[in-house]
C-alpha atoms as a PDB file:
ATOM      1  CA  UNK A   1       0.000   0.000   0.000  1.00  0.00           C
ATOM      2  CA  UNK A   2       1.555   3.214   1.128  1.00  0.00           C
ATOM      3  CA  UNK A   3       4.733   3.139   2.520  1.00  0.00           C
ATOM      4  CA  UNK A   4       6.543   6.113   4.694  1.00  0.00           C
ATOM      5  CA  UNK A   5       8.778   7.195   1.958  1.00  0.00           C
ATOM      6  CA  UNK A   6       6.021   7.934  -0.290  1.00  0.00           C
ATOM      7  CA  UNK A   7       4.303   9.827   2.606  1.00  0.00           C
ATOM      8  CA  UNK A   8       7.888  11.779   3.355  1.00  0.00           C
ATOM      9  CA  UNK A   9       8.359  12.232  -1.033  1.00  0.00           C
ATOM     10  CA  UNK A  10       4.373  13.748  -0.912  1.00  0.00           C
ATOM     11  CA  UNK A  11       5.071  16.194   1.982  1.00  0.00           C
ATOM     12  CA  UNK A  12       8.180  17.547   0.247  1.00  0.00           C
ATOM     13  CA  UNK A  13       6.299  18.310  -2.878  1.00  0.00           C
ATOM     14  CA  UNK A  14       3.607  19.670  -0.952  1.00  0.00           C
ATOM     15  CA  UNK A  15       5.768  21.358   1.629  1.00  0.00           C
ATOM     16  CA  UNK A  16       4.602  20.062   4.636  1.00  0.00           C
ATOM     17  CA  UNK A  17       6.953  19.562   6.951  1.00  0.00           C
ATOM     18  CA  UNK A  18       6.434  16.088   9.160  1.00  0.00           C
ATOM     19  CA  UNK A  19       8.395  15.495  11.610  1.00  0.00           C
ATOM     20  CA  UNK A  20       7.204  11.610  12.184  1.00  0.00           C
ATOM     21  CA  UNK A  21       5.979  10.229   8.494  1.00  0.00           C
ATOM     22  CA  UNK A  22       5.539   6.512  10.220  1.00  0.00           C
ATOM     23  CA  UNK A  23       1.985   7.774  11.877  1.00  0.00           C
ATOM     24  CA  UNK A  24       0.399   8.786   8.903  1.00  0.00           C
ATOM     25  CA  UNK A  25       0.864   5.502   7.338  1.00  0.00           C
ATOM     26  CA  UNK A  26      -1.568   4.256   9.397  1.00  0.00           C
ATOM     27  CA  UNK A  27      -3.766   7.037   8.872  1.00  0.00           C
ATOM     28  CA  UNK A  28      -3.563   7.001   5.018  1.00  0.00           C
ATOM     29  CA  UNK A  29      -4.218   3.058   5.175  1.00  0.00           C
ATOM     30  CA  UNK A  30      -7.216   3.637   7.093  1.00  0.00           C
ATOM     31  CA  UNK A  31      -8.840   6.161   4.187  1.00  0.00           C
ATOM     32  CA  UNK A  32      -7.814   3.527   1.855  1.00  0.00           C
ATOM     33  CA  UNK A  33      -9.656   0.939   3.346  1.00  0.00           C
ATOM     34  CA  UNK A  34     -12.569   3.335   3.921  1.00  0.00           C
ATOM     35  CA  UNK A  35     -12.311   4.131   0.312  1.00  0.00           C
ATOM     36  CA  UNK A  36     -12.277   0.512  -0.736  1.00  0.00           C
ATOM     37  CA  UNK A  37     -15.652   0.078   1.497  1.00  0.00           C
ATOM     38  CA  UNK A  38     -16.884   2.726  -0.699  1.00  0.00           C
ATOM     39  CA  UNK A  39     -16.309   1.323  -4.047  1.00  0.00           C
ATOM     40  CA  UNK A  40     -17.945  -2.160  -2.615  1.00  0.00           C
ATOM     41  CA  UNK A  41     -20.886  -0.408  -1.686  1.00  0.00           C
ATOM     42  CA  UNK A  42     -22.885  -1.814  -4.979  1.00  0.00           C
ATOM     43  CA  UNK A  43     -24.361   1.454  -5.922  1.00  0.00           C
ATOM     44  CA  UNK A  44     -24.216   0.790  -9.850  1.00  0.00           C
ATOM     45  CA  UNK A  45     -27.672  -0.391  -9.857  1.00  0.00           C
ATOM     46  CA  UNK A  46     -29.105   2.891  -8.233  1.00  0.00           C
ATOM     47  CA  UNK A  47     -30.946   5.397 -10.680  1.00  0.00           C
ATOM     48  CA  UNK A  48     -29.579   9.092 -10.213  1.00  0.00           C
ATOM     49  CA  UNK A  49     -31.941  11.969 -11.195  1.00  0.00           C
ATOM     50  CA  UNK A  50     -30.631  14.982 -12.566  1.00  0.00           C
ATOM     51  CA  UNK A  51     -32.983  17.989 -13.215  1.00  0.00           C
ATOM     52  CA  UNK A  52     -32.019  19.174 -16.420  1.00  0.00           C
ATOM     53  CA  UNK A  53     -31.799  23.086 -16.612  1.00  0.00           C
ATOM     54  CA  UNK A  54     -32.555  24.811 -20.059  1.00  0.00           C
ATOM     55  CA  UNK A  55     -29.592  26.971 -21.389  1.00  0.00           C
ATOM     56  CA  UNK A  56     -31.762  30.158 -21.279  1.00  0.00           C
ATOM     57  CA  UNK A  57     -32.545  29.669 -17.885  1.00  0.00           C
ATOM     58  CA  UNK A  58     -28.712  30.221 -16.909  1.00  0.00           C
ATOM     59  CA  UNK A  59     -26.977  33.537 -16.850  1.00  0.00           C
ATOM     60  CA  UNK A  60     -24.717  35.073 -19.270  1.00  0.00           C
ATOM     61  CA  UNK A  61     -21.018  34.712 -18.674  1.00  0.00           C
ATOM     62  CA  UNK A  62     -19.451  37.926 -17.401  1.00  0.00           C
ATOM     63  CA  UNK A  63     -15.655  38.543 -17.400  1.00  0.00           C
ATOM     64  CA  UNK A  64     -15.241  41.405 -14.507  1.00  0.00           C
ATOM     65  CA  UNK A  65     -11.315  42.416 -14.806  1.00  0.00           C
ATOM     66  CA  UNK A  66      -9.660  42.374 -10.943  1.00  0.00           C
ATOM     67  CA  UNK A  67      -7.288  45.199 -11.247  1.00  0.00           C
ATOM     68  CA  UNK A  68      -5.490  44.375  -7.961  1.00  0.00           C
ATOM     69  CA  UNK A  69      -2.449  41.203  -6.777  1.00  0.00           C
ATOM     70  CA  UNK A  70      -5.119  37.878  -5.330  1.00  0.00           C
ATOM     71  CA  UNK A  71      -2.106  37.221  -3.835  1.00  0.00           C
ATOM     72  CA  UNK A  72      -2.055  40.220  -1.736  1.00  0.00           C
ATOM     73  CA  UNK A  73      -5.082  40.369  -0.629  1.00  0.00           C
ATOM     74  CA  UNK A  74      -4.650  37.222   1.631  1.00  0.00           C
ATOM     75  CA  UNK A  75      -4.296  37.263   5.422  1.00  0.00           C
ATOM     76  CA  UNK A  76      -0.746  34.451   5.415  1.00  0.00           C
ATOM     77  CA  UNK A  77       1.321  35.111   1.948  1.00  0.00           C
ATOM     78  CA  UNK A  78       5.297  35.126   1.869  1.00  0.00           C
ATOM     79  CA  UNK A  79       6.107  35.950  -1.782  1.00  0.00           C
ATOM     80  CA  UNK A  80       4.249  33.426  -3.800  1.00  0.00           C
ATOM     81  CA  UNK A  81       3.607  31.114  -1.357  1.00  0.00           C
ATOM     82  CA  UNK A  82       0.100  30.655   0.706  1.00  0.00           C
ATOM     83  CA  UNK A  83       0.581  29.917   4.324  1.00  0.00           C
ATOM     84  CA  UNK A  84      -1.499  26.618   5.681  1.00  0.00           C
ATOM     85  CA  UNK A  85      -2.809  25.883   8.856  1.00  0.00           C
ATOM     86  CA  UNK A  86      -0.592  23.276  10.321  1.00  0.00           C
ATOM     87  CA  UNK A  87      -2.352  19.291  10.162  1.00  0.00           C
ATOM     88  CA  UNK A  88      -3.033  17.729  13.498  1.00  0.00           C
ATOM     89  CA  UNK A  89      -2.950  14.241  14.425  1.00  0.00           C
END
């Protein structure tokens, strides 16, 4: 399945830093085998409905310029980077 150097190569890329990668193994297993419970839950058979919306009911597509940096505007930037909470265990 997952192993803790895949969990140490992910947080690099995301830049997370972790200072223990072995106890989200365990966590990461678990939402796979959640996941897997999921996908055997047999719901192929089960009829979605979709209410279909006419085109004219929608509205136009509007392109309104933004003038100003997103980037500045939020609260925890350092150049071009967007400070994270930190993830608890």
């Amino acid at each position: 399945m997952v192993t803790e150097e895949e969990i140490e190569h992910v947080s690099k890329l995301m830049k997370i830093e972790i200072d223990d990668h072995k106890e989200y193994v365990e966590k990461v297993h678990t939402m796979i085998n959640y996941f897997d419970i999921l996908d055997s839950a047999g719901v192929e058979s089960e009829e979605i409905s979709v209410q279909e919306i006419p085109i004219s009911n929608l509205r136009d597509d509007e392109y309104i310029p933004f003038n100003q940096k997103l980037i500045e505007k939020l609260k925890h930037y350092k150049g071009t980077y967007v400070r994270a909470p930190k993830m608890s265990s």
